[in-house]
Protein backbone atom coordinates (compact mmCIF):
# COMPACT_ATOMS: atom_id res chain seq x y z
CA UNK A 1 4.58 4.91 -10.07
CA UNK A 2 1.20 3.85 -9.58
CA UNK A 3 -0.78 0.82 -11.06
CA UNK A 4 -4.35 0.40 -12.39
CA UNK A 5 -6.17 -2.62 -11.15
CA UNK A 6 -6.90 -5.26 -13.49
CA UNK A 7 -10.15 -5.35 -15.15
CA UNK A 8 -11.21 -8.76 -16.55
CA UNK A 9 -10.32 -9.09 -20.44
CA UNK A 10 -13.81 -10.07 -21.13
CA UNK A 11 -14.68 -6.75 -19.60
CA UNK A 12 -12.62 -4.63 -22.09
CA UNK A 13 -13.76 -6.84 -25.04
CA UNK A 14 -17.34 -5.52 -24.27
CA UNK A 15 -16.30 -1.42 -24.08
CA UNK A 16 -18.32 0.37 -26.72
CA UNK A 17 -16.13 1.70 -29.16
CA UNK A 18 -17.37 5.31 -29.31
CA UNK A 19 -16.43 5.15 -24.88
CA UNK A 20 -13.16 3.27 -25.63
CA UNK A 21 -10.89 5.64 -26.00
CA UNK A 22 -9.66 5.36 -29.48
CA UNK A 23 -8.81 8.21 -31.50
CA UNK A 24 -11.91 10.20 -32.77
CA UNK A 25 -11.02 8.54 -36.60
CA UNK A 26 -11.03 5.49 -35.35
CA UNK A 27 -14.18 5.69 -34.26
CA UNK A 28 -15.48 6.88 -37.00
CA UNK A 29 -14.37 4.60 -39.45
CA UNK A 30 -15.30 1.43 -37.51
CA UNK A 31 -18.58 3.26 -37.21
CA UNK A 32 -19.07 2.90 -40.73
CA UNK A 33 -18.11 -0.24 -40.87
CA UNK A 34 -20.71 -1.71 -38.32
CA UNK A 35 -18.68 -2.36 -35.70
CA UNK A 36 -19.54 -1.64 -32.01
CA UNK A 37 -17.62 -2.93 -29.30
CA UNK A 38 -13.61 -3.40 -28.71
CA UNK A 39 -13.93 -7.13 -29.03
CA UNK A 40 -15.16 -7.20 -32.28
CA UNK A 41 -12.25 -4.60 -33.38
CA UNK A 42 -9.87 -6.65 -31.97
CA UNK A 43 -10.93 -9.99 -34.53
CA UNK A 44 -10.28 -7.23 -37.65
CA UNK A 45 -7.38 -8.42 -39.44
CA UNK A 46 -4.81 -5.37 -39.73
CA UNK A 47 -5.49 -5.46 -44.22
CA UNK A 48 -9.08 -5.60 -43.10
CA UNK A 49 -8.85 -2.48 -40.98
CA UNK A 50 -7.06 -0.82 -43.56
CA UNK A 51 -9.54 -1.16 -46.02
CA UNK A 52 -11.77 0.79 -43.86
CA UNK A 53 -13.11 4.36 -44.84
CA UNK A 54 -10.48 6.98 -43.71
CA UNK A 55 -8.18 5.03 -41.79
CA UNK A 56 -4.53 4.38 -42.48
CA UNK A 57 -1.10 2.69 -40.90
CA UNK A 58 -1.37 6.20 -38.46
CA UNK A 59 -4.46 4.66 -37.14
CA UNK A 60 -3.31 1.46 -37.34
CA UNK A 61 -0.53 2.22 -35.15
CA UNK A 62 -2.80 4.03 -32.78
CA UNK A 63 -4.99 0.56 -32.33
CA UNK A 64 -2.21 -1.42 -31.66
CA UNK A 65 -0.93 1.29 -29.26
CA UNK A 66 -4.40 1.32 -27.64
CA UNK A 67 -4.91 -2.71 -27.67
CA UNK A 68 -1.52 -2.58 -25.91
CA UNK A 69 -2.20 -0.82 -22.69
CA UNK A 70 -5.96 -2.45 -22.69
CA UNK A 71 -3.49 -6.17 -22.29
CA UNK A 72 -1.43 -4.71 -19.65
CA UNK A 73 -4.72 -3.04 -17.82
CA UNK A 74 -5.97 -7.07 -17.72
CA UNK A 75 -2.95 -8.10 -17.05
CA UNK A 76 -2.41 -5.63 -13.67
CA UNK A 77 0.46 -3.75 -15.39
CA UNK A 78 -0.92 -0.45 -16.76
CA UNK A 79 1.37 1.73 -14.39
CA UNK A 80 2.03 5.17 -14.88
CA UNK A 81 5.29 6.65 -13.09
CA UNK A 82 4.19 10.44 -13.49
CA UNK A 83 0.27 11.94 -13.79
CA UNK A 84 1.75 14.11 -16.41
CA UNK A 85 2.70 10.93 -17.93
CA UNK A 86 -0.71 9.62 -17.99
CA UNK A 87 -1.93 13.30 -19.50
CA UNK A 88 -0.12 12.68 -22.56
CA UNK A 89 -0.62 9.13 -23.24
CA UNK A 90 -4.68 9.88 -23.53
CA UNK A 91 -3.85 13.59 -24.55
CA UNK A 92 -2.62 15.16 -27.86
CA UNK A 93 -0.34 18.50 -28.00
CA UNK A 94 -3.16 20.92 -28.05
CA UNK A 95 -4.88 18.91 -25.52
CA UNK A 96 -2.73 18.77 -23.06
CA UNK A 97 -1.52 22.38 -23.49
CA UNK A 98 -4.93 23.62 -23.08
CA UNK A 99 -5.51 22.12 -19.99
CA UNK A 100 -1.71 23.12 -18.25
CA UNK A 101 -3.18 26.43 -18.97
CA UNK A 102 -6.46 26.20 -18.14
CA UNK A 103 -6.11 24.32 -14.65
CA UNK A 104 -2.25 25.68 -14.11
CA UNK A 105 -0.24 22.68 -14.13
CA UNK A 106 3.01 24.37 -13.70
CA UNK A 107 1.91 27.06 -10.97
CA UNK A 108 4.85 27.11 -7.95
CA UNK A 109 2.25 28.13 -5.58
CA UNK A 110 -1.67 26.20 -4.45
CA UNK A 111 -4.21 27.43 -6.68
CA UNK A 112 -5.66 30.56 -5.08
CA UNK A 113 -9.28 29.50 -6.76
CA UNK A 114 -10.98 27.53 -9.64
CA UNK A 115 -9.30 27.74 -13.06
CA UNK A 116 -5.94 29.71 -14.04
CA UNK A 117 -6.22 31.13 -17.29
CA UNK A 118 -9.45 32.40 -19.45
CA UNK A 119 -10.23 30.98 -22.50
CA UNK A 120 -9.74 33.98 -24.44
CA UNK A 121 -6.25 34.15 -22.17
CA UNK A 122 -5.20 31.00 -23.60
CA UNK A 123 -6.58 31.90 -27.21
CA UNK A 124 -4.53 34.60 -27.54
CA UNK A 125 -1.58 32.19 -26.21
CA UNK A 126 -2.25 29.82 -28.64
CA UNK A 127 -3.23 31.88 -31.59
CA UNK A 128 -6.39 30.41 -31.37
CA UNK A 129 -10.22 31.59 -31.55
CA UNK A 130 -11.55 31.33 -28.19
CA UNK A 131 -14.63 28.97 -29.46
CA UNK A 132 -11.68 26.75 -30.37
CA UNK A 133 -10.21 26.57 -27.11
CA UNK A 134 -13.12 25.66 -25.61
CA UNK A 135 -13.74 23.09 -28.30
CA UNK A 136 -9.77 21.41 -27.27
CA UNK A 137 -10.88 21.47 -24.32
CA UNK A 138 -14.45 19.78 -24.22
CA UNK A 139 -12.39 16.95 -26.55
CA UNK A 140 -9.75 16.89 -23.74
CA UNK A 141 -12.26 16.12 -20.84
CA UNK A 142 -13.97 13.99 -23.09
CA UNK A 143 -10.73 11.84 -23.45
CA UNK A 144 -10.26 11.58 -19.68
CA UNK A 145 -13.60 10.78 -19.68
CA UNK A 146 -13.29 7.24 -21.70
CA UNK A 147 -13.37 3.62 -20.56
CA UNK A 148 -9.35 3.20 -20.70
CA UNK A 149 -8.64 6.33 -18.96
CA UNK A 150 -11.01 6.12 -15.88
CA UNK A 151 -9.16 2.48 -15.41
CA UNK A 152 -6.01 4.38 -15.43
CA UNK A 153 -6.93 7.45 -13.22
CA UNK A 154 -8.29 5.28 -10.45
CA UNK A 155 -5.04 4.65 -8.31
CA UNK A 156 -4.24 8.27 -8.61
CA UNK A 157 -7.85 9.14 -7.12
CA UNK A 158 -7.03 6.49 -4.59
CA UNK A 159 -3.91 8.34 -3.34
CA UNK A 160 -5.72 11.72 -3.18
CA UNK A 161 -8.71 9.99 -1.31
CA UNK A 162 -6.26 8.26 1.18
CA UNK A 163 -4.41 11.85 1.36
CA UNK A 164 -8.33 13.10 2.63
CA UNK A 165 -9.34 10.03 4.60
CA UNK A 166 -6.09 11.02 7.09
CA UNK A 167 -6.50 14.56 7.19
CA UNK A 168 -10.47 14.37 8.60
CA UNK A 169 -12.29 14.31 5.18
CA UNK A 170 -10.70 17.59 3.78
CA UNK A 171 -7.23 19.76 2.82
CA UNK A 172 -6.73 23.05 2.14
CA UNK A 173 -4.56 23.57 -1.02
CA UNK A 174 -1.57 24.41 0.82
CA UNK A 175 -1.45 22.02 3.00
CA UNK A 176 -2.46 19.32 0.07
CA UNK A 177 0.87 21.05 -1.71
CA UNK A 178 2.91 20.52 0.76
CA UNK A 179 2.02 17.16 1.59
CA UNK A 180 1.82 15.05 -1.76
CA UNK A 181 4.60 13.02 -3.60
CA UNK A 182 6.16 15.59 -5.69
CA UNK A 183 7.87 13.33 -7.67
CA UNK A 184 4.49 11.24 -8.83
CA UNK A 185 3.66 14.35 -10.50
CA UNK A 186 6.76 15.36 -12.19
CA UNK A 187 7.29 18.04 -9.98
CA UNK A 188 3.98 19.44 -11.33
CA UNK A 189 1.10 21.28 -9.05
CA UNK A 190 -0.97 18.34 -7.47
CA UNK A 191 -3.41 21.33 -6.55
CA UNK A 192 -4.04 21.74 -10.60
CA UNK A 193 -4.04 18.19 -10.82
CA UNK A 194 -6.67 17.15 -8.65
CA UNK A 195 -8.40 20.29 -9.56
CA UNK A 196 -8.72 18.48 -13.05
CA UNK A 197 -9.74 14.74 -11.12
CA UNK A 198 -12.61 17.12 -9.69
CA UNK A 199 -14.48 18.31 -13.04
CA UNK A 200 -14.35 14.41 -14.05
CA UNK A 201 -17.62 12.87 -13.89
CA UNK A 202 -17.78 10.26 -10.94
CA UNK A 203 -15.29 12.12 -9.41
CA UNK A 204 -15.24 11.23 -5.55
CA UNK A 205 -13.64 14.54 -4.54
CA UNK A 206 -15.21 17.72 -4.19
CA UNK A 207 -13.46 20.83 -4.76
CA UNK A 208 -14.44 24.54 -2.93
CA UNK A 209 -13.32 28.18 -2.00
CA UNK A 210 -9.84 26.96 -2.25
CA UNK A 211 -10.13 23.29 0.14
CA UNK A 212 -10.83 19.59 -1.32
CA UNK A 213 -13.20 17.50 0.54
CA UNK A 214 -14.13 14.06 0.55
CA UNK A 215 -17.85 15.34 0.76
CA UNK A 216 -20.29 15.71 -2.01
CA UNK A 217 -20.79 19.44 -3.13
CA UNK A 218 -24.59 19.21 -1.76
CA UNK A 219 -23.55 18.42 1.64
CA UNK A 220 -21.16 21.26 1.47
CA UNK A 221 -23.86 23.57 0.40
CA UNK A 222 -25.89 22.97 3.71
CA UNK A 223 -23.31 23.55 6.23
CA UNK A 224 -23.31 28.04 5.39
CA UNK A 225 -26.96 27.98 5.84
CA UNK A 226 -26.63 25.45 8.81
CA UNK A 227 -24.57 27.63 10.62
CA UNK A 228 -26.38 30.81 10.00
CA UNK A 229 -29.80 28.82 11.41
CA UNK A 230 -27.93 28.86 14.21
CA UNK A 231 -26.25 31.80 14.41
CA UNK A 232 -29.66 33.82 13.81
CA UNK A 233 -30.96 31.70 16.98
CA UNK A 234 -28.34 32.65 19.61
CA UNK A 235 -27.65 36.86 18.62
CA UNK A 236 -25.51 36.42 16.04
CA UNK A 237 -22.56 34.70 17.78
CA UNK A 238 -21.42 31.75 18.71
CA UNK A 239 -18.29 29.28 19.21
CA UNK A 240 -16.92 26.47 16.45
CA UNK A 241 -17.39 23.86 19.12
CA UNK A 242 -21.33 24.62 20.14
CA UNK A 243 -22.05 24.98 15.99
CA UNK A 244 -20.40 21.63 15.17
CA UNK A 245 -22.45 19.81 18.15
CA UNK A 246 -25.59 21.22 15.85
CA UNK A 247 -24.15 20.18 12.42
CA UNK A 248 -23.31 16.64 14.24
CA UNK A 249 -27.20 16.69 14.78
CA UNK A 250 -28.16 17.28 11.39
CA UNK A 251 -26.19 14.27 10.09
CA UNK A 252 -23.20 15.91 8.23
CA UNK A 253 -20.64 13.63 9.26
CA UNK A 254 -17.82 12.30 12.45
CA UNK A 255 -17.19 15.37 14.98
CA UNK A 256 -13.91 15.95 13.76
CA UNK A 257 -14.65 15.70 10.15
CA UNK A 258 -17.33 18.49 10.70
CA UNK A 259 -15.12 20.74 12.98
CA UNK A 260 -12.57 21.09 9.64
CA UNK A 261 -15.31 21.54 7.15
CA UNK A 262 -17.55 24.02 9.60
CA UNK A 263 -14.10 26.26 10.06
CA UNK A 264 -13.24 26.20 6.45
CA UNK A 265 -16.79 26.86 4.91
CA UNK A 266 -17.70 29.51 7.37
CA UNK A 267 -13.76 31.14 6.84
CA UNK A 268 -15.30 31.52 2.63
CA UNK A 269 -19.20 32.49 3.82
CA UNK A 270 -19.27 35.79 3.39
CA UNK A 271 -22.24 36.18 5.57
CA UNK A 272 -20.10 34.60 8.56
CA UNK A 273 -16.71 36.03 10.18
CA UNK A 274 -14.52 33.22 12.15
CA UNK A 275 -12.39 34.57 15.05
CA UNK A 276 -8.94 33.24 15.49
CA UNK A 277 -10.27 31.85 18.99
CA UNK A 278 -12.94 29.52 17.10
CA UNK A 279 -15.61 32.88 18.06
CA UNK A 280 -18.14 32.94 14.77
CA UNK A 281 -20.44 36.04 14.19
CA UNK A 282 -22.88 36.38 11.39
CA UNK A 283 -21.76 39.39 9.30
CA UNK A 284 -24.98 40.80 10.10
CA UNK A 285 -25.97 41.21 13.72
CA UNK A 286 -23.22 39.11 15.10
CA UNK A 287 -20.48 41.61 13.92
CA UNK A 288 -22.11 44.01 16.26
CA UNK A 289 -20.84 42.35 19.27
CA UNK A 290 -17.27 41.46 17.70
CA UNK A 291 -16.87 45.37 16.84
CA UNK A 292 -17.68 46.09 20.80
CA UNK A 293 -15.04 43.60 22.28
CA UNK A 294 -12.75 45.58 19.34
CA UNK A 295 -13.04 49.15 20.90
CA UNK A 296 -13.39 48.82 24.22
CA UNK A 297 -9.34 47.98 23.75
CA UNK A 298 -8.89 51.61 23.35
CA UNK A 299 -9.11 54.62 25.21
CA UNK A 300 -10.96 57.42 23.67
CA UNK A 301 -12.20 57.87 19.79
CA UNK A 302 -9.89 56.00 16.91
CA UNK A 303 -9.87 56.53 13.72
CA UNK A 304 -11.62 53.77 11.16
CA UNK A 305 -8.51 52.59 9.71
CA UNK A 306 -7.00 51.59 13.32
CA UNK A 307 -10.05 49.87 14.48
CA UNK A 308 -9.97 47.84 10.75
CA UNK A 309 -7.08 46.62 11.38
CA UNK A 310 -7.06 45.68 14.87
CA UNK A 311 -10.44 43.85 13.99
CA UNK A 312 -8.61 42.15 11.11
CA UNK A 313 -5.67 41.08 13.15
CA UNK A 314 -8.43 39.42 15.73
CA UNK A 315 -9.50 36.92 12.35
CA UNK A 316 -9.05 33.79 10.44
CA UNK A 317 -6.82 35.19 7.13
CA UNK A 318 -9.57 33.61 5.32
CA UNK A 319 -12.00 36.00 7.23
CA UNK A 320 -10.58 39.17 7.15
CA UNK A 321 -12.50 42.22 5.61
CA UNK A 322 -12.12 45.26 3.89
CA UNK A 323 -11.88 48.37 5.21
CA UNK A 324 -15.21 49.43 3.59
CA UNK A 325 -16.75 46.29 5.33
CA UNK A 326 -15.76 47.82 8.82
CA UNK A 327 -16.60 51.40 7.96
CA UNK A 328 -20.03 50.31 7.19
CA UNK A 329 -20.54 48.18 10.20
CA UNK A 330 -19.05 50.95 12.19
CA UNK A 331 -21.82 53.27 10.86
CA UNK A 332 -24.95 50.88 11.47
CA UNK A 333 -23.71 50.16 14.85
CA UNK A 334 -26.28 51.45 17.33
CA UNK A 335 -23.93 51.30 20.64
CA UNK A 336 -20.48 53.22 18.88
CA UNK A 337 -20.59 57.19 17.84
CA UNK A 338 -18.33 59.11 15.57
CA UNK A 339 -16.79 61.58 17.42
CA UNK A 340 -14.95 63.72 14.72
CA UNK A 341 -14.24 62.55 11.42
CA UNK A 342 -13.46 59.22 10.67
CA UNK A 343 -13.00 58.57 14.65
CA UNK A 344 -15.22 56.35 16.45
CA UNK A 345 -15.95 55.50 20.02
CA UNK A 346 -17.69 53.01 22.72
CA UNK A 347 -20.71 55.16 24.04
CA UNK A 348 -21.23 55.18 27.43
CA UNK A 349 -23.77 52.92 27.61
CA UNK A 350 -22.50 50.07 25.32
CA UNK A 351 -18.75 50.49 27.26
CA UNK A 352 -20.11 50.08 30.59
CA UNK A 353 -21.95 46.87 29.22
């Protein structure tokens, strides 16, 4: 269970109505009515408010609902025991269900990229146009979006922050699913979860090519081009240790905090290959040299396929390539020959190097 910190009654009292919260009828009706911000809601007699346009004892019920938490959130008792739990308090049927979909909420496995299902995918799920779906789930974000619900969400993005802070700034989804509280989430994917913190506005965690970060999404962006600066400077090649020194230079962030991020970004780039021995080659001209070291393992021409996967066995998983991606390289490479088909081979020159 986790607890929202208090936030001043006065505060609340102030919330504009239309940021609140409140169900979208609500709104609407004490729109009409002239009314603007919780506090003057809140001094509406309960005949009063159902005198207004459109709004009955279902809405009625839903203020008092809503009023309820807001005296526990100034109180320092709004506690949720599950996220899932939180989901559906803010969250109607469709709402929810939408986004379970959309961001996999009940995946056994770290999300292998951004979100699960399509729109049209959940459309057809749902029986639904796929305009509509996207319509649920603009309302949906919107909801998370409002005054109550950011004071509710921010112990949970405190315990994914502190998860970061320990782990050097960032966590790659498996590791992130293996390491959270299960049972805060109902036994749901935390991946998804935070996933869903991440397209929040405000949010304070950055999502990318399967990793969270604790960085913003524009210092993220530098570090590729960073590293291929460098890489372009020294032939193509380089080690994980001598690239970090140079993104320590540029003001990216603590040694240690860059050596995660530098591995993981480069691992996605894919105009960078990472060696399992921290080695990093732009895909370019630094493959050139990788492909050497590959063949000069073997004795005599090998066929394509071999060398492939030799060359993949030699990478980060993250890094590995295609056999087409090899082929080609194997092709433009000015210092290896095919001998017969689909068998390559050192020349002289470039094995005695």
């Amino acid at each position: 269970m986790l607890t929202a910190p208090a936030v001043p009654e006065e505060e609340i009292s102030g919330w504009p109505i239309e940021e609140s919260g409140l169900p979208a009828r609500v709104v609407h009706s004490t729109r009409i009515a002239g009314l603007s911000a919780l506090g003057d809601l809140r001094a509406w007699q309960d005949s009063d408010l159902l005198n207004l346009h459109a709004l009955g004892k279902k809405s009625l019920g839903q203020i008092h609902e809503y009023f309820g938490m807001c005296d526990r959130l100034a109180e320092g008792r709004l506690a949720f025991t599950h996220f899932i739990d939180l989901l559906h308090a803010f969250l109607d049927d469709d709402e929810f269900t939408v986004l379970s979909f959309r961001y996999g909420f009940d995946l056994a496995a770290p999300l292998p990229s951004g979100s699960s299902m399509t729109l049209q995918a959940i459309g057809n799920r749902m029986h639904r146009t796929r305009e509509r779906i996207r319509q649920i789930e603009e309302t949906a974000m919107r909801r998370l979006e409002s005054r109550l619900c950011r004071c509710s969400l921010v112990p949970w993005h405190d315990y994914f922050t502190g998860m970061l802070e320990t782990a050097d700034g960032c966590m790659a989804c498996g590791d992130l699913f293996e390491h959270t509280r299960r049972s805060l989430f109902d036994y749901s994917n935390p991946c998804a979860l935070l996933l869903l913190l991440c397209g929040l506005s405000g949010a304070r965690i950055t999502y990318r090519n399967g990793f969270f970060s604790l960085w913003s999404a524009e210092d993220l962006d530098r570090v590729p081009p960073e590293i291929l600066a460098w890489l372009r400077q020294h032939d193509g090649r380089g080690r994980l240790a001598e690239i970090c020194e140079h993104l320590e230079k540029a003001g990216l962030g603590s040694r240690d905090s860059i050596r995660k991020h530098a591995q993981l970004m480069a691992e996605h780039c894919a105009d960078i290959v990472v060696a399992a021995d921290g080695r990093i080659y732009s895909a370019d001209g630094g493959i050139s040299h990788f492909l050497a070291d590959v063949l000069k393992k073997f004795k005599g021409p090998v066929n394509y396929r071999v060398i492939a996967r030799e060359a993949n066995e030699l990478l980060r998983p993250a890094s590995r390539r295609g056999t087409g991606f090899w082929l080609k390289a194997l092709r433009s490479h000015p210092g290896i020959r095919m001998r017969e088909s689909g068998r390559y081979e050192l020349s002289r020159r470039a094995s005695g190097s």
